[in-house]
C-alpha atoms as a PDB file:
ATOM      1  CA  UNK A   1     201.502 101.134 122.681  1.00  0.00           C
ATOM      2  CA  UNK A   2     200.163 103.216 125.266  1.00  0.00           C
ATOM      3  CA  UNK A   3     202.945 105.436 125.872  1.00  0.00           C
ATOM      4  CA  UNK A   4     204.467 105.719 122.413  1.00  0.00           C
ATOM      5  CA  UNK A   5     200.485 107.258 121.436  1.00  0.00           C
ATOM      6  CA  UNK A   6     201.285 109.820 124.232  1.00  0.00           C
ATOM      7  CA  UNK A   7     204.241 110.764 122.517  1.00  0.00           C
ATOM      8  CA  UNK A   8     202.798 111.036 119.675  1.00  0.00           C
ATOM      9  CA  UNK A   9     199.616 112.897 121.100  1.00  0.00           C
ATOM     10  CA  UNK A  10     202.422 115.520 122.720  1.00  0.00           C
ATOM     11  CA  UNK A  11     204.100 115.851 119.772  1.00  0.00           C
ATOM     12  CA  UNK A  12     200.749 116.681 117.936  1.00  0.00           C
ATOM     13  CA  UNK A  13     200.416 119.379 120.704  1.00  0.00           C
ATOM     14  CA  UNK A  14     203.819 120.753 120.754  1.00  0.00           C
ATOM     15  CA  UNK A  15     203.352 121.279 116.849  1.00  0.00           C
ATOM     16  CA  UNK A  16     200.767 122.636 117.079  1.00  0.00           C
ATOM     17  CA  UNK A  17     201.371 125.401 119.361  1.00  0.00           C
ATOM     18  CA  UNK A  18     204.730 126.566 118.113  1.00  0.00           C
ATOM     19  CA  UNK A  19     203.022 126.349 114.271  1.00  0.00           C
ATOM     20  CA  UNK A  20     199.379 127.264 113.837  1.00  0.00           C
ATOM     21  CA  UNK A  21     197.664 125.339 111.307  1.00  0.00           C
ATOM     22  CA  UNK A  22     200.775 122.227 111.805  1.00  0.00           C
ATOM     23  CA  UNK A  23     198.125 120.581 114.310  1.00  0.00           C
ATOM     24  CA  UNK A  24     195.316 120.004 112.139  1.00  0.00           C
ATOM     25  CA  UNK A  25     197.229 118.726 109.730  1.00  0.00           C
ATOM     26  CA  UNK A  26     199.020 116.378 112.042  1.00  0.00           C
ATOM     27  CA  UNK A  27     195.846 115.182 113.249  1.00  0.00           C
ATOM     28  CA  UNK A  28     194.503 114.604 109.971  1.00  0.00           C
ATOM     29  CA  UNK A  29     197.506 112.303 108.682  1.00  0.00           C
ATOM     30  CA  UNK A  30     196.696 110.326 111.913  1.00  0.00           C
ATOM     31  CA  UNK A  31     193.289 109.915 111.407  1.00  0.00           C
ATOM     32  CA  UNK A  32     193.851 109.585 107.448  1.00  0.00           C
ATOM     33  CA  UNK A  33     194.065 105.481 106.880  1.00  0.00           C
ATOM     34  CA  UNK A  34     193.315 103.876 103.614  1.00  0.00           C
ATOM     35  CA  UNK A  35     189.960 102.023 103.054  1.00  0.00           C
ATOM     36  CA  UNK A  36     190.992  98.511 102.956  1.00  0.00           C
ATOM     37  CA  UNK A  37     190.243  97.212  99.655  1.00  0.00           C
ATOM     38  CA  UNK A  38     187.247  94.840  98.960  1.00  0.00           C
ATOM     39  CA  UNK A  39     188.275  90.926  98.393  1.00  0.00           C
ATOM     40  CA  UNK A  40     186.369  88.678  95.771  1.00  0.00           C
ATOM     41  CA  UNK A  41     184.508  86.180  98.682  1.00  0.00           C
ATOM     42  CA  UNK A  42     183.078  83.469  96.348  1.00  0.00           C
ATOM     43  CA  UNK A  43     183.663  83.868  92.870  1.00  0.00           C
ATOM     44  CA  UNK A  44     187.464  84.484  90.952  1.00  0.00           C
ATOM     45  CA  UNK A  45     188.305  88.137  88.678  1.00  0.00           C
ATOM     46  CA  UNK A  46     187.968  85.841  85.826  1.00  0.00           C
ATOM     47  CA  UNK A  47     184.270  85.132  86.696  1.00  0.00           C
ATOM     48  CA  UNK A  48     183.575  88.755  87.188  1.00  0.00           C
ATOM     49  CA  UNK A  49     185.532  89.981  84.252  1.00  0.00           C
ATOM     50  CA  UNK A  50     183.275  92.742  82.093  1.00  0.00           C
ATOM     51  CA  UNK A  51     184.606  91.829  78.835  1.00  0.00           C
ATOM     52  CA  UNK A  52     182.598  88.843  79.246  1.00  0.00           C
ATOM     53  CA  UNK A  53     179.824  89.939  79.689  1.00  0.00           C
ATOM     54  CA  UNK A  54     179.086  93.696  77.729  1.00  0.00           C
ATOM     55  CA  UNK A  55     180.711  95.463  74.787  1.00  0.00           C
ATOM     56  CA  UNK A  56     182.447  99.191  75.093  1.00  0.00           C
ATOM     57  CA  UNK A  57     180.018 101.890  75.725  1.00  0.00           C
ATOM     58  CA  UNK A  58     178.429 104.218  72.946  1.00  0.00           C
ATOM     59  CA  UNK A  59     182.050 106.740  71.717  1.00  0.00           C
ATOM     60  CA  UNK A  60     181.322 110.160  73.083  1.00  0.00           C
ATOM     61  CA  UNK A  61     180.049 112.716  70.542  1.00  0.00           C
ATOM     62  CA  UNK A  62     178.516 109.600  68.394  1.00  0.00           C
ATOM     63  CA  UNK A  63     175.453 108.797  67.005  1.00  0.00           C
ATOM     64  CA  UNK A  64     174.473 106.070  69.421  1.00  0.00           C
ATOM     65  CA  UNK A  65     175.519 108.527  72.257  1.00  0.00           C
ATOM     66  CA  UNK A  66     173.479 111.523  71.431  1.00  0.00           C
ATOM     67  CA  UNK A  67     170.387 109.417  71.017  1.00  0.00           C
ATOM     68  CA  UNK A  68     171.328 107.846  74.913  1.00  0.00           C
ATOM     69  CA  UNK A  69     171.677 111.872  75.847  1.00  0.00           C
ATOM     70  CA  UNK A  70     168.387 112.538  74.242  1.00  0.00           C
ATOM     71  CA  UNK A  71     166.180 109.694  75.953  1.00  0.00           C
ATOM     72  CA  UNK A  72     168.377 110.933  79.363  1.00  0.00           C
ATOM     73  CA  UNK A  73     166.852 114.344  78.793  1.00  0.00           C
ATOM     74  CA  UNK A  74     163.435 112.807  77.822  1.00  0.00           C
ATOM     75  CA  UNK A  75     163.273 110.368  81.354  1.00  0.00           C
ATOM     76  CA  UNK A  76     163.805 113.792  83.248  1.00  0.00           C
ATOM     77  CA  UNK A  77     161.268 115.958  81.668  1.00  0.00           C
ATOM     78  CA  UNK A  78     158.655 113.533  81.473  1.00  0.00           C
ATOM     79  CA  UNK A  79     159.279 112.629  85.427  1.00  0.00           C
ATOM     80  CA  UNK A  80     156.596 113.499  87.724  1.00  0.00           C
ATOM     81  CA  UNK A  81     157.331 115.516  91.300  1.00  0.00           C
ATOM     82  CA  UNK A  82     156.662 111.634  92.722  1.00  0.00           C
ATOM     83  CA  UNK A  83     158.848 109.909  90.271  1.00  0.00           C
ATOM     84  CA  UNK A  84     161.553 112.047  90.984  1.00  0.00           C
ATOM     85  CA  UNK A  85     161.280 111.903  94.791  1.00  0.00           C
ATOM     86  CA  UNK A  86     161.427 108.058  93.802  1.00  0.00           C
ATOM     87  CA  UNK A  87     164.419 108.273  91.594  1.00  0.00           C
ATOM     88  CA  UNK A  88     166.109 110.025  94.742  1.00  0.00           C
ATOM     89  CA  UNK A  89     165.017 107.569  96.784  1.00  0.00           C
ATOM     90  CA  UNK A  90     166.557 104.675  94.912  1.00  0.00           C
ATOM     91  CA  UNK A  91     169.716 106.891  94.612  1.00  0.00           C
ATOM     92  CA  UNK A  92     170.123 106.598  98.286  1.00  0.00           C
ATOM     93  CA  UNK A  93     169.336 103.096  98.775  1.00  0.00           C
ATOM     94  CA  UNK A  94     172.248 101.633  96.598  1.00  0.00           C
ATOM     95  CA  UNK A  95     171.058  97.710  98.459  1.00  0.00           C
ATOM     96  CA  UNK A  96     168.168  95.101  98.759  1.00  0.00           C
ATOM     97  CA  UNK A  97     166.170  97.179 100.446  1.00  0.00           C
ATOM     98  CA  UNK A  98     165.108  98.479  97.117  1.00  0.00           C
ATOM     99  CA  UNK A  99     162.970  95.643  97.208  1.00  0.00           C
ATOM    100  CA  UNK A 100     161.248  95.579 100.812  1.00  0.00           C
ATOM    101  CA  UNK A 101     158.429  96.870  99.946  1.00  0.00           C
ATOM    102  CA  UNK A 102     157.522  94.617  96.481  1.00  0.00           C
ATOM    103  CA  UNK A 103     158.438  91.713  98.477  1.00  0.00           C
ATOM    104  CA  UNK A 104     156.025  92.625 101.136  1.00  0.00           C
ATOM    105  CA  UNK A 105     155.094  91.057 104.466  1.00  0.00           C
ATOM    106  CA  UNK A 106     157.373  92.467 106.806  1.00  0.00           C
ATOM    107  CA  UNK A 107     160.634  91.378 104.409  1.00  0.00           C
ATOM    108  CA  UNK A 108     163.872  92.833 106.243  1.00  0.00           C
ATOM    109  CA  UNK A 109     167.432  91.193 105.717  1.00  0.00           C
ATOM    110  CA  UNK A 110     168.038  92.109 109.622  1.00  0.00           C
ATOM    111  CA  UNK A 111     165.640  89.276 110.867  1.00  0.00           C
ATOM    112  CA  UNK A 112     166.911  87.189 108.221  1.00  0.00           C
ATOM    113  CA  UNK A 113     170.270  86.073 109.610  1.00  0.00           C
ATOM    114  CA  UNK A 114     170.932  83.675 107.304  1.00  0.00           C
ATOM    115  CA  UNK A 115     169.638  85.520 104.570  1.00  0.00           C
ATOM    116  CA  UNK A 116     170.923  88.629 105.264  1.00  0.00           C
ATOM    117  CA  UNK A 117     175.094  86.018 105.591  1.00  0.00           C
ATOM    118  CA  UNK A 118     174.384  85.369 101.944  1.00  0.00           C
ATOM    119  CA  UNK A 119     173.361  88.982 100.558  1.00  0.00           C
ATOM    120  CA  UNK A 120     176.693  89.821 102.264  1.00  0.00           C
ATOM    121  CA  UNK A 121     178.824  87.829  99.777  1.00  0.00           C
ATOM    122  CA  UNK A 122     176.316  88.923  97.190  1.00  0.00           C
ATOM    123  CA  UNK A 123     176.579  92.500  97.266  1.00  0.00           C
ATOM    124  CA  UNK A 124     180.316  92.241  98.460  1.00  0.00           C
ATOM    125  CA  UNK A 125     181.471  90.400  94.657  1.00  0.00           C
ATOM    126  CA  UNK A 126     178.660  92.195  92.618  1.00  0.00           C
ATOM    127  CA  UNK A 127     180.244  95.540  93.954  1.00  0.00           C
ATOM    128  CA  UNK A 128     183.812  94.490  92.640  1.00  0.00           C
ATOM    129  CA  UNK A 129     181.990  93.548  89.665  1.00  0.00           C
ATOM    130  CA  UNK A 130     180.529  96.749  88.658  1.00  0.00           C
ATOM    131  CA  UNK A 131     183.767  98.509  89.876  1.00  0.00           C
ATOM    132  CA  UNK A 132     185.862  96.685  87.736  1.00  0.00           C
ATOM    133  CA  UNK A 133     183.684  97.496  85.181  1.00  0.00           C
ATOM    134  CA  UNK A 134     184.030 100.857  85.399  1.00  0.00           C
ATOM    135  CA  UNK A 135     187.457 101.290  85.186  1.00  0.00           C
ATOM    136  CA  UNK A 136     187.133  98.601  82.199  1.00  0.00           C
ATOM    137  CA  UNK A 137     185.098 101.109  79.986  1.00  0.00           C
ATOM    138  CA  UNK A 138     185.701 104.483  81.673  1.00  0.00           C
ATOM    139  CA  UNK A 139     182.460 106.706  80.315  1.00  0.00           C
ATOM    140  CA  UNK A 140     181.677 110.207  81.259  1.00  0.00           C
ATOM    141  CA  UNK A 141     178.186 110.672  82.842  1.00  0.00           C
ATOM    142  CA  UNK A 142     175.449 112.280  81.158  1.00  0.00           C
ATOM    143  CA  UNK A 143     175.856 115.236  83.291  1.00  0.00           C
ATOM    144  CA  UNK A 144     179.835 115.502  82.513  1.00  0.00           C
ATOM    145  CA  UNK A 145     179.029 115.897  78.795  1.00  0.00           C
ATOM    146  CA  UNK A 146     176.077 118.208  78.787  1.00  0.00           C
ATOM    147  CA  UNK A 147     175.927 120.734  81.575  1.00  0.00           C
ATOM    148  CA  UNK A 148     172.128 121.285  81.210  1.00  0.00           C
ATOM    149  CA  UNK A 149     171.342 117.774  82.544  1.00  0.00           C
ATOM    150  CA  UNK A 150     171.053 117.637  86.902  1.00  0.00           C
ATOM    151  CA  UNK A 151     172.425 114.570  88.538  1.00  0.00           C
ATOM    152  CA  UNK A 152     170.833 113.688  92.124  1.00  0.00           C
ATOM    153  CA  UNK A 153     174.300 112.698  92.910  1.00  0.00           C
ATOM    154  CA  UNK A 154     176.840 115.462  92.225  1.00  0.00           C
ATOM    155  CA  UNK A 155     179.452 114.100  94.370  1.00  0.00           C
ATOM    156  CA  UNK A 156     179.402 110.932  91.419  1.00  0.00           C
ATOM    157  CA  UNK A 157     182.891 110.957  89.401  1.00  0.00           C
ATOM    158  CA  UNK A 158     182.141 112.366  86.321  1.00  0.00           C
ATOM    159  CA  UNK A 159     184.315 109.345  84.600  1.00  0.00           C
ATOM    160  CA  UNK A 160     182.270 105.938  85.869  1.00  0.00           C
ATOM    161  CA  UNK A 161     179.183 105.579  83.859  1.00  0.00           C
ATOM    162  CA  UNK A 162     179.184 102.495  82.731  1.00  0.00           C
ATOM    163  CA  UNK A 163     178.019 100.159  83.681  1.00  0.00           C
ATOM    164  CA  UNK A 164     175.582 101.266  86.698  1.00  0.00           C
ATOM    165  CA  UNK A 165     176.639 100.321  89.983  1.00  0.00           C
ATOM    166  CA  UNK A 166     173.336 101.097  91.666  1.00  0.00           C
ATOM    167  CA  UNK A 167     171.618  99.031  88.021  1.00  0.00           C
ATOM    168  CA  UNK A 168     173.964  96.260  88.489  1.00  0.00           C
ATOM    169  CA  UNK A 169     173.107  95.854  92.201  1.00  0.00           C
ATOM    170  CA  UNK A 170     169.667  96.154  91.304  1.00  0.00           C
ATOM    171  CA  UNK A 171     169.622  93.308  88.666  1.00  0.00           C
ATOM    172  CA  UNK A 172     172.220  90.987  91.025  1.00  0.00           C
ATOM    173  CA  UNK A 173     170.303  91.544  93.634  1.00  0.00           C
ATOM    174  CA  UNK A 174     166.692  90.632  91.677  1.00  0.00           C
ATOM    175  CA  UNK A 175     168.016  87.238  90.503  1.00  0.00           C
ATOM    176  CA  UNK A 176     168.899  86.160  93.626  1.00  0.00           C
ATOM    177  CA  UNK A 177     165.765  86.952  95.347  1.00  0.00           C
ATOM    178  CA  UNK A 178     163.514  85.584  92.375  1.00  0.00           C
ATOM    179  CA  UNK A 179     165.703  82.063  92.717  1.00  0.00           C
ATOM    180  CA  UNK A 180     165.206  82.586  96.570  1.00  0.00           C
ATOM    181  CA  UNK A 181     161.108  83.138  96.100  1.00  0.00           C
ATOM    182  CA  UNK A 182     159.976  81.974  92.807  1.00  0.00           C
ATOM    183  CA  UNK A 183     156.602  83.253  93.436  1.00  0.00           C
ATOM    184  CA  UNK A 184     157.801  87.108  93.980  1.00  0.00           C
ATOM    185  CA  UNK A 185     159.748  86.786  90.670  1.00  0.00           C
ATOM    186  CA  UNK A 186     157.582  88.852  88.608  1.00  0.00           C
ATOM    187  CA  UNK A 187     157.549  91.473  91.086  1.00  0.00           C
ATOM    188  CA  UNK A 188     161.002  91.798  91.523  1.00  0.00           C
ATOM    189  CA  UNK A 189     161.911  92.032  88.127  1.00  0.00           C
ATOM    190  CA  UNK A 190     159.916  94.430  87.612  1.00  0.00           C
ATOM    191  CA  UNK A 191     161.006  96.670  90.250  1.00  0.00           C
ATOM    192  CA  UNK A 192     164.930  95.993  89.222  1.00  0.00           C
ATOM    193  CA  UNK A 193     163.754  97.443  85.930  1.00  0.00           C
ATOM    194  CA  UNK A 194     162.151 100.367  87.435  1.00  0.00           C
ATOM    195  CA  UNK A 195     165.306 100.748  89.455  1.00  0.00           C
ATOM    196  CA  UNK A 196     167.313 101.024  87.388  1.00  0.00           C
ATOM    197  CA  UNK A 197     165.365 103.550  85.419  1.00  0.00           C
ATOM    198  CA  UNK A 198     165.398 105.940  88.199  1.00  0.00           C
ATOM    199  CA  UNK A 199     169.298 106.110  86.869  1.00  0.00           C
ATOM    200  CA  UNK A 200     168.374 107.845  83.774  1.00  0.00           C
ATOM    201  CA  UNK A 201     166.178 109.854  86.196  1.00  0.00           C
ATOM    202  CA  UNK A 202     168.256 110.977  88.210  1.00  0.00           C
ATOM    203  CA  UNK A 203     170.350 111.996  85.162  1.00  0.00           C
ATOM    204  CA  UNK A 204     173.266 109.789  86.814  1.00  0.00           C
ATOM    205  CA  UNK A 205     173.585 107.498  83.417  1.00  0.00           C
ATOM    206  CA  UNK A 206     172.037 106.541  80.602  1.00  0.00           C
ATOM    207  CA  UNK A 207     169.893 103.988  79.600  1.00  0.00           C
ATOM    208  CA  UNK A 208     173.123 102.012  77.402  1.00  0.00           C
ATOM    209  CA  UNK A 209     174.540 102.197  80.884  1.00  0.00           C
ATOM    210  CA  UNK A 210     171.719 100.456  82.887  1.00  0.00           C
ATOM    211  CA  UNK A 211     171.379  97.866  79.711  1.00  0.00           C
ATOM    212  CA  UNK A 212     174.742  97.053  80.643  1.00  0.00           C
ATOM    213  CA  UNK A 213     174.151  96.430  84.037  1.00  0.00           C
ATOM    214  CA  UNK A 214     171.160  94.060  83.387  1.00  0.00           C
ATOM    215  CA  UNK A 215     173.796  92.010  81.591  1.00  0.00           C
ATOM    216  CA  UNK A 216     176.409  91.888  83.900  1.00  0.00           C
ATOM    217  CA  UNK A 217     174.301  91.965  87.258  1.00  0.00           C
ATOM    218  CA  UNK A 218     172.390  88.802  86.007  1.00  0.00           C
ATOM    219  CA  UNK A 219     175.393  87.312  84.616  1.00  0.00           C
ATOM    220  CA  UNK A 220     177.667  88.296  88.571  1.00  0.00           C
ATOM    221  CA  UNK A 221     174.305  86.778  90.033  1.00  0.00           C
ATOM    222  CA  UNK A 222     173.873  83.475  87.844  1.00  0.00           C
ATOM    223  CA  UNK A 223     177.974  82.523  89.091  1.00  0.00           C
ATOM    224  CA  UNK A 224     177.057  83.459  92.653  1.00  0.00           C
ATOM    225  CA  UNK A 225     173.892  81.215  92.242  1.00  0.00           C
ATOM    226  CA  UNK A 226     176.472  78.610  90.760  1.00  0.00           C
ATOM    227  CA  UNK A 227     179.018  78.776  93.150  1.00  0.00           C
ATOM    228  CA  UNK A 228     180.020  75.799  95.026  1.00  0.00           C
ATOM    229  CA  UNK A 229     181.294  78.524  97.683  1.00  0.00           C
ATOM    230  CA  UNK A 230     177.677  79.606  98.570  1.00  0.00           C
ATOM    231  CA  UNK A 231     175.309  76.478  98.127  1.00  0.00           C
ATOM    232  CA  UNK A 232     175.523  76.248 102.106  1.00  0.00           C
ATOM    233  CA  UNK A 233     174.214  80.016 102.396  1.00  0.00           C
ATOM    234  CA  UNK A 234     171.664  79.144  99.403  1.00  0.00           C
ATOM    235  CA  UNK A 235     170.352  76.151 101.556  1.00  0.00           C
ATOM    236  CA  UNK A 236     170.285  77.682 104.210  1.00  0.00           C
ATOM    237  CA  UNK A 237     168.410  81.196 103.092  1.00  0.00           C
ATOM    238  CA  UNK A 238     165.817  79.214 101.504  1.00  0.00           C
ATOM    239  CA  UNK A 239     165.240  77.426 104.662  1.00  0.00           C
ATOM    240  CA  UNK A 240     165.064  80.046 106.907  1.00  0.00           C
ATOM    241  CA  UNK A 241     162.769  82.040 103.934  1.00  0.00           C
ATOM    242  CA  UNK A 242     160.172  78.966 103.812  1.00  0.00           C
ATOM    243  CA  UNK A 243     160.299  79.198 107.850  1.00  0.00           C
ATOM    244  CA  UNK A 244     159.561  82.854 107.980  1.00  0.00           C
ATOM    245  CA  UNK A 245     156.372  81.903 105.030  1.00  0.00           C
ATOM    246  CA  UNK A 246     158.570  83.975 101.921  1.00  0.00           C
ATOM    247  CA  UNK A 247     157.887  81.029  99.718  1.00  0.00           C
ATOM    248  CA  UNK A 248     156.860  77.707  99.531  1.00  0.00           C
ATOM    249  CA  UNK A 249     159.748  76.246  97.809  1.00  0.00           C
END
């Protein structure tokens, strides 16, 4: 293995010296490897399947879809500077840390090891989830079909609006922690809903989008919940949550 790299390092070289600009390109097809492609951990495609769960998005152009545009517009303007910063904040934070701070007392999935094994599944089949759901109901983005609107994201494709992946996260994520901690339910709720308003913030989707998302996060979360797969990592997270004084039950 060793040598046959060193021939292939050479090679790279040689290339590159007898045809400028060859190199790079060399060196990019070797460093260019696929992403390998997420696997379902406890729950089936049929269990995740969108068509479930939520109907096909608002037509572009219609009725339904210029009133989504309008309240889009309407969550932007009304947005303080601190709102915004927020709505940038939860753009960046696509994961349960969203709800740190509403949980309170220190809460970190890194000193949670057996908490942090079962948000790993979690996020892992919610993610395939709202993927799948995507390419389901392809949508264009608010900002794709009116220029005027910003996005905090530009690098989104234009194409995947509904449902919300950072919404469906949100709401997967919320059910699972309120079944984990009963007694922080309220709170978390209400920051998945806030969460997923910073969407229509952030001009990144619209609110049709993030109603969407409620549905299908809490539906991805209620089979994860169910799953014979993950009552171990259930057990053992509320264990471990009534050790570390999360909740009492």
């Amino acid at each position: 293995m060793y040598h046959r790299f060193i021939r292939l390092l050479s090679t790279a070289v040689l290339v590159g010296a007898l045809c400028p600009g060859a190199g790079s390109a060399f060196a990019a097809d070797m460093g260019s490897q696929p992403k390998p492609q997420k696997v379902l951990m406890a729950l089936t495609h049929d269990e995740i399947d969108a068509h479930r769960f939520i109907a096909a998005p608002p037509t572009e152009g219609s009725q339904q879809h210029q009133a989504d545009l309008a309240q889009v517009r309407q969550a932007i303007a009304a947005a303080t500077p601190e709102r915004m910063a927020q709505a940038k904040w939860d753009d960046e934070h696509e994961n349960p840390s969203a709800y740190y701070a509403v949980i309170g007392d220190g809460f970190d999935l890194k000193s949670l090891p057996a908490t942090e094994a079962l948000f790993a599944v979690v996020m892992n089949d919610e993610k395939i989830a709202a993927t799948a759901a995507k390419q389901a109901f392809p949508r264009l983005r608010p900002w794709a079909s009116d220029a005027t609107i910003h996005t905090c994201d530009p690098d989104d494709k234009p194409q995947t609006s509904y449902p919300s992946g950072h919404a469906t996260m949100g709401y997967t994520a919320a059910v699972v922690l309120a079944t984990l901690m009963p007694e922080k339910a309220g709170a978390i709720q209400t920051r998945a809903a806030d969460y997923a308003y910073s969407r229509e913030v952030c001009g990144s989707h619209y609110p049709s989008d993030t109603e969407a998302s409620h549905a299908l996060g809490t539906a991805v979360a209620l089979e994860l919940l169910a799953s014979p797969a993950l009552q171990s990592k259930i057990a053992a997270s509320k264990a471990e949550l009534r050790a570390a004084h999360f909740t009492a039950q």
